[in-house]
PDB file of N, CA and C in Angstrom:
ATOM      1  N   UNK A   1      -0.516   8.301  21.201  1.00  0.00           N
ATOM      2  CA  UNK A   1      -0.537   7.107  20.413  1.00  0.00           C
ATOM      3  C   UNK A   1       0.573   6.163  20.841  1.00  0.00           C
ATOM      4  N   UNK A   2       1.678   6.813  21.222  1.00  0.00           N
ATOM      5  CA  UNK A   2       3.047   5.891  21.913  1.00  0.00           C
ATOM      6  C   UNK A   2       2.503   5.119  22.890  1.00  0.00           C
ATOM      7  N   UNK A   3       1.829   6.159  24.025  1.00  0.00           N
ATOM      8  CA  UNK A   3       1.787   5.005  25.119  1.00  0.00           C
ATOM      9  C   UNK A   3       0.613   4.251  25.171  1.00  0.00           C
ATOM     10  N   UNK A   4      -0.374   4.517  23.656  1.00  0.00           N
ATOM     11  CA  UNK A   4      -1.252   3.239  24.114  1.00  0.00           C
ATOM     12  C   UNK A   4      -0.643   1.969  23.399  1.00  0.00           C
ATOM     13  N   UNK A   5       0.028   2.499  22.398  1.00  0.00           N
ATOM     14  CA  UNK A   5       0.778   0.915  21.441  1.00  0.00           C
ATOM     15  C   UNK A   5       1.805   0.222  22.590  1.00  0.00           C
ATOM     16  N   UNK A   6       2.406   1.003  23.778  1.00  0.00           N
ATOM     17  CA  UNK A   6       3.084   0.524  24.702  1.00  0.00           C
ATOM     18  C   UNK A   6       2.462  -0.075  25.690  1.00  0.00           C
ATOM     19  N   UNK A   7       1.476   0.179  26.101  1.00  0.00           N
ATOM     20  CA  UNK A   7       0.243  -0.475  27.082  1.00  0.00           C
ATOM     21  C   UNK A   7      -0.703  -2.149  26.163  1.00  0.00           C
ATOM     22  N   UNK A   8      -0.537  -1.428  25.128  1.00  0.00           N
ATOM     23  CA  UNK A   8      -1.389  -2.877  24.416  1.00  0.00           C
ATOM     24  C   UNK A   8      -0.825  -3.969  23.683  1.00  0.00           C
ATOM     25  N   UNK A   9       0.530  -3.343  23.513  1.00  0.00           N
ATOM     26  CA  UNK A   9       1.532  -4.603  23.056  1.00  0.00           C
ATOM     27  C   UNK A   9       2.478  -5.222  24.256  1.00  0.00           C
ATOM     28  N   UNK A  10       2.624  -6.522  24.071  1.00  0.00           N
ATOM     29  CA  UNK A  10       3.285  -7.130  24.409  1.00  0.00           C
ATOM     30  C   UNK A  10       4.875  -6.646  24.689  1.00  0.00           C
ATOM     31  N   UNK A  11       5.948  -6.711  26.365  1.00  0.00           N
ATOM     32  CA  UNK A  11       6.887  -5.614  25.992  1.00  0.00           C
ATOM     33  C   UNK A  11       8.326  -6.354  25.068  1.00  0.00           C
ATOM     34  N   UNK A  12       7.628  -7.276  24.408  1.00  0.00           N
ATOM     35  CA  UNK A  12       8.688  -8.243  22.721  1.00  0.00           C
ATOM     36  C   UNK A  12       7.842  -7.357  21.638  1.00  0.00           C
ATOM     37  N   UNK A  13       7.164  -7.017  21.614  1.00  0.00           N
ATOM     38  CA  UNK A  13       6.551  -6.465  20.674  1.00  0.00           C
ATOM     39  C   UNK A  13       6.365  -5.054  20.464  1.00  0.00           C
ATOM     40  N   UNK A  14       6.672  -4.357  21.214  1.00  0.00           N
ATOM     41  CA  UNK A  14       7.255  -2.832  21.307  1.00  0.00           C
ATOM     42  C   UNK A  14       7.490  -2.285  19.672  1.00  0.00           C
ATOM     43  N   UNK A  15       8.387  -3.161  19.678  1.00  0.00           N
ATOM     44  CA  UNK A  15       9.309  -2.197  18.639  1.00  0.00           C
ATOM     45  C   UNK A  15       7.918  -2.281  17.516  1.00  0.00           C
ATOM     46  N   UNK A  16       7.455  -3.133  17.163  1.00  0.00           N
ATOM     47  CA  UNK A  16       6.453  -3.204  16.067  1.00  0.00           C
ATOM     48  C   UNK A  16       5.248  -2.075  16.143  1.00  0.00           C
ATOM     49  N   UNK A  17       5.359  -1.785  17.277  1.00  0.00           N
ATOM     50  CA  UNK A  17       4.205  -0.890  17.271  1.00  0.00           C
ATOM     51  C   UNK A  17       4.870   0.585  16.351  1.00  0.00           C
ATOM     52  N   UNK A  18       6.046   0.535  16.916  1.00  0.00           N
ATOM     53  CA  UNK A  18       6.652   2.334  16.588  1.00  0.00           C
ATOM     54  C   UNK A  18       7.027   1.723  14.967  1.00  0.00           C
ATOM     55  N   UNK A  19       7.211   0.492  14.498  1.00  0.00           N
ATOM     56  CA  UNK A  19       7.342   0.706  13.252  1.00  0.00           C
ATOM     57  C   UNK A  19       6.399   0.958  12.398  1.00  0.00           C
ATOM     58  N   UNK A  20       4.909  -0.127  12.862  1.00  0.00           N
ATOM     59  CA  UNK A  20       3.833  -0.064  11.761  1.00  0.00           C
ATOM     60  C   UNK A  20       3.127   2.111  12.327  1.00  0.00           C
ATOM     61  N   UNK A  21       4.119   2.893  13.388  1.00  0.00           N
ATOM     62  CA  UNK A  21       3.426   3.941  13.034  1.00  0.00           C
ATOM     63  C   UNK A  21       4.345   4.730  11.827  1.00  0.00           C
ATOM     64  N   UNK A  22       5.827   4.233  12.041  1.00  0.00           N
ATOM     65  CA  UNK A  22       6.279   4.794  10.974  1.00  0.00           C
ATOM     66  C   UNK A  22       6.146   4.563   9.921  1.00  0.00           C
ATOM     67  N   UNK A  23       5.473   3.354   9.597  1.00  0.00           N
ATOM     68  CA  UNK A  23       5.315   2.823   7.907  1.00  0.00           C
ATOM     69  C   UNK A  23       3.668   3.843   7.675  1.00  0.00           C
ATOM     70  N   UNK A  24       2.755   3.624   8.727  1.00  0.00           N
ATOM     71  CA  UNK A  24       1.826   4.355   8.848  1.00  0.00           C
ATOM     72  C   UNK A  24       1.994   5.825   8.103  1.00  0.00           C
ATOM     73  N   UNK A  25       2.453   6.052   8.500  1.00  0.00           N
ATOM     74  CA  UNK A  25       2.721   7.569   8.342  1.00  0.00           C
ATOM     75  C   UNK A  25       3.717   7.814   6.848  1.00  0.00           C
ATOM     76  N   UNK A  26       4.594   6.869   6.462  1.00  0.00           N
ATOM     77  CA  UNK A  26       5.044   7.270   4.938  1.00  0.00           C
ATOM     78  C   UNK A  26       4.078   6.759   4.253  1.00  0.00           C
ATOM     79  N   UNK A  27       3.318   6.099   4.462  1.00  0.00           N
ATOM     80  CA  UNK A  27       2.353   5.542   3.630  1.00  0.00           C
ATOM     81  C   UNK A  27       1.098   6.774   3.422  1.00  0.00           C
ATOM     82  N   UNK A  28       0.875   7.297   4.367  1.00  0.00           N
ATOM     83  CA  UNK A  28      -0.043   8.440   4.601  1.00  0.00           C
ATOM     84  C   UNK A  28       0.483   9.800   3.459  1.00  0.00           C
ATOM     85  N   UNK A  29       2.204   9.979   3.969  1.00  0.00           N
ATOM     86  CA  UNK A  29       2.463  10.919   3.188  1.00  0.00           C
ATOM     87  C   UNK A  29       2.757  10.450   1.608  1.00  0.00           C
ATOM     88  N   UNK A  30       2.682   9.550   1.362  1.00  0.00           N
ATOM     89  CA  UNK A  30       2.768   8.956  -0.375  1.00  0.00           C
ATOM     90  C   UNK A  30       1.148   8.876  -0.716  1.00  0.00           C
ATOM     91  N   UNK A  31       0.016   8.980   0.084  1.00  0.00           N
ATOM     92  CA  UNK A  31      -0.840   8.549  -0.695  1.00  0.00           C
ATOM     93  C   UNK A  31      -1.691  10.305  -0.549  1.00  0.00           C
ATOM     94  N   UNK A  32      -1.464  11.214   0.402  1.00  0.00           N
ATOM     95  CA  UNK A  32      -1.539  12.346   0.401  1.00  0.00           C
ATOM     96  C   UNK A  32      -0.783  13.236  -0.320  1.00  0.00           C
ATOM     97  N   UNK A  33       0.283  12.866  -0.828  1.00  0.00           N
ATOM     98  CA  UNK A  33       1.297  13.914  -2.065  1.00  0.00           C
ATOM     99  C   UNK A  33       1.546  13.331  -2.988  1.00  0.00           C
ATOM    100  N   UNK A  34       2.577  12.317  -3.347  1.00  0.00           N
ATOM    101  CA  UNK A  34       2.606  11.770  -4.797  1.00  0.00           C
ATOM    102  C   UNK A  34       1.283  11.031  -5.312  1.00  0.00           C
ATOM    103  N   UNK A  35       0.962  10.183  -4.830  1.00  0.00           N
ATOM    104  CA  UNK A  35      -0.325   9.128  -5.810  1.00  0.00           C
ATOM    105  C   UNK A  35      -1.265  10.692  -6.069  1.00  0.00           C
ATOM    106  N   UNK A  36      -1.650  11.636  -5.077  1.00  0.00           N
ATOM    107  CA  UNK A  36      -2.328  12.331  -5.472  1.00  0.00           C
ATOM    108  C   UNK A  36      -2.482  13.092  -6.563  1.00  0.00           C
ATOM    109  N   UNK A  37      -1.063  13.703  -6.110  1.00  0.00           N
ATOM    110  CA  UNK A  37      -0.443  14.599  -7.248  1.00  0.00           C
ATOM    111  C   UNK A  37      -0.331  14.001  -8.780  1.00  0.00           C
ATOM    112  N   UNK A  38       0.275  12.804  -9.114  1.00  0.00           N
ATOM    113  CA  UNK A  38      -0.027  11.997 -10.124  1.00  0.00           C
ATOM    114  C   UNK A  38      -1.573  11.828 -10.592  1.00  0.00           C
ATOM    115  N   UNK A  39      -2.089  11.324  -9.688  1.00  0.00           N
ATOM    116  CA  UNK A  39      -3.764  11.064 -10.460  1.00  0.00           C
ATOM    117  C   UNK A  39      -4.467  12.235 -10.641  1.00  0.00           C
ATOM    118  N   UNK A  40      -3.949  13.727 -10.160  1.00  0.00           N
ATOM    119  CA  UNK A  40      -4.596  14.714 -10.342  1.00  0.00           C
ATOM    120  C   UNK A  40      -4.335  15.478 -11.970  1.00  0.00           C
ATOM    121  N   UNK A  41      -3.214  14.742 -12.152  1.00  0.00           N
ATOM    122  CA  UNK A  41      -2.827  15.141 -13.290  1.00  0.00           C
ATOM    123  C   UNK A  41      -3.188  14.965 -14.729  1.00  0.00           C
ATOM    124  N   UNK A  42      -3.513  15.700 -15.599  1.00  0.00           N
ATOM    125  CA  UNK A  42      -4.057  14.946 -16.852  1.00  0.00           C
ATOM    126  C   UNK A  42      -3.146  14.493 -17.730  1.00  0.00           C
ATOM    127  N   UNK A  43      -1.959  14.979 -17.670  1.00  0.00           N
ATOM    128  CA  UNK A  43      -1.097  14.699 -18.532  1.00  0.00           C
ATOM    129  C   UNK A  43      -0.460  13.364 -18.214  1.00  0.00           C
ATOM    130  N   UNK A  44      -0.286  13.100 -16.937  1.00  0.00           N
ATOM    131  CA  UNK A  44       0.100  11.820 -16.153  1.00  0.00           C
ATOM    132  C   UNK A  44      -1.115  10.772 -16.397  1.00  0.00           C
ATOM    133  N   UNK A  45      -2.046  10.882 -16.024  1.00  0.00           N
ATOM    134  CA  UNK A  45      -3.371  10.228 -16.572  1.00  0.00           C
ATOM    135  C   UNK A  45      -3.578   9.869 -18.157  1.00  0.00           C
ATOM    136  N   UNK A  46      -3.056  10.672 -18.765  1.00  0.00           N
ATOM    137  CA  UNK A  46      -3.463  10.400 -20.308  1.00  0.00           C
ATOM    138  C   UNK A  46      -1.748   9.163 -20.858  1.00  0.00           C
ATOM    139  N   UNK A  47      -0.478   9.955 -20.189  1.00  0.00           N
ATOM    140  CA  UNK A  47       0.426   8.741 -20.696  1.00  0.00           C
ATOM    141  C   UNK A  47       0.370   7.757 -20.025  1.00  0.00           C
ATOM    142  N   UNK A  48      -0.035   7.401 -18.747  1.00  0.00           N
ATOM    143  CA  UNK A  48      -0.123   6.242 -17.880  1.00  0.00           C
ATOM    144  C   UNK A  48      -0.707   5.216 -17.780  1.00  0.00           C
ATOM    145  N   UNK A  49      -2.051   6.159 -17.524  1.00  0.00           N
ATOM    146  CA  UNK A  49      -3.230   5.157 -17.520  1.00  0.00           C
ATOM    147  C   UNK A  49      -4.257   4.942 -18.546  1.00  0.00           C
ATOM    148  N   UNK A  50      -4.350   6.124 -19.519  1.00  0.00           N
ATOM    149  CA  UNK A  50      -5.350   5.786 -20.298  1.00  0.00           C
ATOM    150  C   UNK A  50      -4.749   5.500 -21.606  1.00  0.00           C
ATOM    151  N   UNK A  51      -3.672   6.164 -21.697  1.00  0.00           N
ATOM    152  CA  UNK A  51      -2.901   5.719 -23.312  1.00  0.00           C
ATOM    153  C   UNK A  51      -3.015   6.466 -24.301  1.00  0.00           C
ATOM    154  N   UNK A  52      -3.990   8.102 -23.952  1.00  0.00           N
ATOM    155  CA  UNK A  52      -3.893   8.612 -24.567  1.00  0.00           C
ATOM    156  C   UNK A  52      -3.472   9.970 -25.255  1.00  0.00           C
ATOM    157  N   UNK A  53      -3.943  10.788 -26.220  1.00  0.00           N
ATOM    158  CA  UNK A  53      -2.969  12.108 -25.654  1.00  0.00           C
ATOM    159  C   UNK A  53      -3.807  12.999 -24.370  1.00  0.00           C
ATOM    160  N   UNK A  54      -3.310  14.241 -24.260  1.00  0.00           N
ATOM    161  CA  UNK A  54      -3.534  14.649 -22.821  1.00  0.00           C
ATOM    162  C   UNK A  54      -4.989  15.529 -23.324  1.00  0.00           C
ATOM    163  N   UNK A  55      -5.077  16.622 -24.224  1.00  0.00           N
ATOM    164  CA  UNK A  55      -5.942  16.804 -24.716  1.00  0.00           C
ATOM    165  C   UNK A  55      -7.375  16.630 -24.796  1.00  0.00           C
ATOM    166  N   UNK A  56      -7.163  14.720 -24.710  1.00  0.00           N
ATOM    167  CA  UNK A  56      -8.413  14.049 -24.800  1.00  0.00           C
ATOM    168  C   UNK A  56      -8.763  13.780 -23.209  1.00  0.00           C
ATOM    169  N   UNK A  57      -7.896  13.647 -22.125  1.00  0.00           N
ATOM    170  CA  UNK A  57      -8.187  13.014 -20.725  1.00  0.00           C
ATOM    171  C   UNK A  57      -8.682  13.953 -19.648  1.00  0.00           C
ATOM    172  N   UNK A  58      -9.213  13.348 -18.791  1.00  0.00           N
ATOM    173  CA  UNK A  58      -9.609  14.080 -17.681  1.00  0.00           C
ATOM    174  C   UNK A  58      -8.628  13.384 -16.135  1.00  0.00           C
ATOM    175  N   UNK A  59      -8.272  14.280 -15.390  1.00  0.00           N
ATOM    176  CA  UNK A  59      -7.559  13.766 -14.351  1.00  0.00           C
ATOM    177  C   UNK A  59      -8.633  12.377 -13.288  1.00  0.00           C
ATOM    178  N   UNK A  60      -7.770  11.510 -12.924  1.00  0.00           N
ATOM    179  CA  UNK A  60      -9.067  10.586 -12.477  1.00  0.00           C
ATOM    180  C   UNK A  60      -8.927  10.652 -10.947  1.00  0.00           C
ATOM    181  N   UNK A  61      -8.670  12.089 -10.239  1.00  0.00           N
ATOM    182  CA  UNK A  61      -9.199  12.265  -8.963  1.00  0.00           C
ATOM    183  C   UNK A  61      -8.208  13.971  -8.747  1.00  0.00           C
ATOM    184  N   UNK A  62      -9.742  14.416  -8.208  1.00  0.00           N
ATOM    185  CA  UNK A  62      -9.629  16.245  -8.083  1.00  0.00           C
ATOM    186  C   UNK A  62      -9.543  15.947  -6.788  1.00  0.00           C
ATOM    187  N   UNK A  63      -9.531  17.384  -6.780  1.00  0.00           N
ATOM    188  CA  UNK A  63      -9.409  17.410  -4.626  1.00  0.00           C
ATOM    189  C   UNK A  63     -10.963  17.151  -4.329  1.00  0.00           C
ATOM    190  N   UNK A  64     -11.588  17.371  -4.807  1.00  0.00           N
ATOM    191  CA  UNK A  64     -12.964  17.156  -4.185  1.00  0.00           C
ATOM    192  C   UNK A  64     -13.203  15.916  -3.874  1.00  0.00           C
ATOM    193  N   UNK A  65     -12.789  14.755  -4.913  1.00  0.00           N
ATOM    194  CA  UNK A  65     -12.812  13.229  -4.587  1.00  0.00           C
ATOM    195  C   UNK A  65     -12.261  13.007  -4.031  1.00  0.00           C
ATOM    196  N   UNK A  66     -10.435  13.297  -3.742  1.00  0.00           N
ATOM    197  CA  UNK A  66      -9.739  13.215  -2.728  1.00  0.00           C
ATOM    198  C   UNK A  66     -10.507  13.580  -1.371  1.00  0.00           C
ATOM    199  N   UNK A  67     -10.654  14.289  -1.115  1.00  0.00           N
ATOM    200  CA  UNK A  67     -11.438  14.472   0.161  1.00  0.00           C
ATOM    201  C   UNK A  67     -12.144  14.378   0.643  1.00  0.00           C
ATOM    202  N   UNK A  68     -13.155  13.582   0.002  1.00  0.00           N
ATOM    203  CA  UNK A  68     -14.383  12.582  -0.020  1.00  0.00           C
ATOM    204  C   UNK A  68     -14.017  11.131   0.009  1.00  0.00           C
ATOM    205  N   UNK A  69     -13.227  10.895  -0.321  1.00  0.00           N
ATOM    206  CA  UNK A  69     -12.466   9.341  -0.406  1.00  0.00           C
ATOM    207  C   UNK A  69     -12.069   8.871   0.434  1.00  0.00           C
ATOM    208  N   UNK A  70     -10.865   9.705   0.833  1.00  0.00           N
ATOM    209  CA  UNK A  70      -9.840   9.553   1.674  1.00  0.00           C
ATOM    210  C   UNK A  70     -10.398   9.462   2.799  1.00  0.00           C
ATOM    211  N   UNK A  71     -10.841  10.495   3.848  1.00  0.00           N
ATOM    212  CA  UNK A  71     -11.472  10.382   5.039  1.00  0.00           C
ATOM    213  C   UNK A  71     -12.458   9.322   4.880  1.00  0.00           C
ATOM    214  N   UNK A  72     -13.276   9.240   4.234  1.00  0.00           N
ATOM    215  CA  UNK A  72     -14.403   8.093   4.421  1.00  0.00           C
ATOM    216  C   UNK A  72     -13.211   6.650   4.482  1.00  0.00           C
ATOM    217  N   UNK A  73     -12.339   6.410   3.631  1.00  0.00           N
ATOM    218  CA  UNK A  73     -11.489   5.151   3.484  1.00  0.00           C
ATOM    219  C   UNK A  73     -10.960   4.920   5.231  1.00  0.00           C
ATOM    220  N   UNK A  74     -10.634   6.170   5.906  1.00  0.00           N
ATOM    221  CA  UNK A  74      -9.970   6.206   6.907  1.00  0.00           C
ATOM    222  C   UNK A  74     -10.991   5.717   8.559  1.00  0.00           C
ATOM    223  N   UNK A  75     -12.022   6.415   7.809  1.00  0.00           N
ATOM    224  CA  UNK A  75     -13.221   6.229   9.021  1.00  0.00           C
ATOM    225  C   UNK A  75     -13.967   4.833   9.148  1.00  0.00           C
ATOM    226  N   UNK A  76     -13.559   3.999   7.580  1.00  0.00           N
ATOM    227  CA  UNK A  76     -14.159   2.964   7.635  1.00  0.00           C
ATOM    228  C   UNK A  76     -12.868   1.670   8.508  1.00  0.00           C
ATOM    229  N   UNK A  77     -11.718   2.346   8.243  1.00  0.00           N
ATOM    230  CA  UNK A  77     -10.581   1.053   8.763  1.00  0.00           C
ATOM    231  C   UNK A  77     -10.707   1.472  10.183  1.00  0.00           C
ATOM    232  N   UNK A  78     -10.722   2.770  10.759  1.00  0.00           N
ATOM    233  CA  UNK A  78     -11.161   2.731  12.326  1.00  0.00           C
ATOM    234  C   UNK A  78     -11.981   2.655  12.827  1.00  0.00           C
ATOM    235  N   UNK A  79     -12.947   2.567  12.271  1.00  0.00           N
ATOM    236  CA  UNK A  79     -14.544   1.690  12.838  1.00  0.00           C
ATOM    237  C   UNK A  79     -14.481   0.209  12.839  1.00  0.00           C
ATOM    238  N   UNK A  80     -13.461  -0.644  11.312  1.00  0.00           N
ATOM    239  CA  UNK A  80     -13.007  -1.905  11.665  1.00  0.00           C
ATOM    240  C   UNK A  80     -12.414  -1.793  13.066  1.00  0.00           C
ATOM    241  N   UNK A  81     -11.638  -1.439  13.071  1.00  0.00           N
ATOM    242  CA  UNK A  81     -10.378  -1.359  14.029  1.00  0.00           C
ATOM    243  C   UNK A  81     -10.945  -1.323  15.074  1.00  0.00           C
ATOM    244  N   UNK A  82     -11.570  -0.214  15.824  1.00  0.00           N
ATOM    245  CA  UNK A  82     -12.329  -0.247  16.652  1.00  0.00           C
ATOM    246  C   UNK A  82     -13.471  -1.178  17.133  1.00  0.00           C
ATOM    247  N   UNK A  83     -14.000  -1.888  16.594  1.00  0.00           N
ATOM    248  CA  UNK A  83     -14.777  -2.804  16.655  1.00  0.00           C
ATOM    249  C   UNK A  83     -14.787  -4.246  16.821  1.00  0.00           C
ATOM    250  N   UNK A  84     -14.273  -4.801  15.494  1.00  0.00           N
ATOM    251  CA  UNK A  84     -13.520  -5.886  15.620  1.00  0.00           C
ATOM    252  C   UNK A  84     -12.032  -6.336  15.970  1.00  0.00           C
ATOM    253  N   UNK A  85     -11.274  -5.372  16.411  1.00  0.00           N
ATOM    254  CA  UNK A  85      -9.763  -6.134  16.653  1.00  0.00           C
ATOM    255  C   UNK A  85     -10.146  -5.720  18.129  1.00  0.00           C
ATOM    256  N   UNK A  86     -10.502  -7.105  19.007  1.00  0.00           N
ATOM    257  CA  UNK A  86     -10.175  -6.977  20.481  1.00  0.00           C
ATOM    258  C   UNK A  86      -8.884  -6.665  21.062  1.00  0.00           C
ATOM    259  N   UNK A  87      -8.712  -5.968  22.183  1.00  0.00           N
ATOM    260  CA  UNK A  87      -7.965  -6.148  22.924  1.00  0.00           C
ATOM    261  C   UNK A  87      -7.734  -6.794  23.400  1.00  0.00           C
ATOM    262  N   UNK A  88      -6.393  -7.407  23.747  1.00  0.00           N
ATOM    263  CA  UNK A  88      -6.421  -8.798  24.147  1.00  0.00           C
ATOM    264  C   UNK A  88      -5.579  -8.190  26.162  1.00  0.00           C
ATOM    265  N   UNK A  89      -5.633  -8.964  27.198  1.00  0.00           N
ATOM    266  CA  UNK A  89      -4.432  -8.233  28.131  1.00  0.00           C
ATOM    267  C   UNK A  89      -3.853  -9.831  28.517  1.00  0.00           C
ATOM    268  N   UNK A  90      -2.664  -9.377  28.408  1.00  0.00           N
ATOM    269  CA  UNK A  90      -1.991 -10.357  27.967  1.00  0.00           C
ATOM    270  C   UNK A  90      -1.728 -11.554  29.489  1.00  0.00           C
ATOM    271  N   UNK A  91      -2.345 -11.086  30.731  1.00  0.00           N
ATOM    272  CA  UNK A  91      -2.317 -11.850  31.441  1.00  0.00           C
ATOM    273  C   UNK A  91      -3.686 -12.630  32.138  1.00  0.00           C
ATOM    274  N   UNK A  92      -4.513 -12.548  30.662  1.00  0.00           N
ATOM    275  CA  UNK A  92      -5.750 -13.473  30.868  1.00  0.00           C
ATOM    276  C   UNK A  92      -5.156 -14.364  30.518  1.00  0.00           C
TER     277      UNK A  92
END
């Protein structure tokens, strides 16, 4: 993944590539452990989002939706990605 963000960026633009993989990637691990872990929760779900006691709520995403979600969310931004963001080479 390094050396194609180094081959397809511009060499002023380097550094952006290794950042949007590092933002990439905390973003990956916050939406794979905490948001998960939170919305899996009923007790977190019932004071948060629904307002009510816990008793009454259901968590509003199991692993099964998680893992139905997630990959499909992922397959749809790299089929954008793949498709519509040309490559550009920078000495056309």
């Amino acid at each position: 993944m390094d050396s194609w963000a180094i081959e397809m960026l511009h060499p002023c633009n380097a550094t952006y590539g290794s950042s949007s993989q590092s933002i990439g990637q905390r973003i990956g691990m916050f939406m794979s452990t905490s948001l998960f872990i939170s919305l899996n929760s009923a007790e977190f779900c019932g004071r948060w989002i629904y307002g009510t006691p816990v008793e009454e709520t259901v968590p509003i995403l199991t692993l099964e939706n998680f893992m139905l979600i997630w990959p499909a969310f992922q397959l749809v931004v790299t089929f954008y990605i793949a498709v519509f963001v040309p490559e550009i080479d920078p000495e056309l």
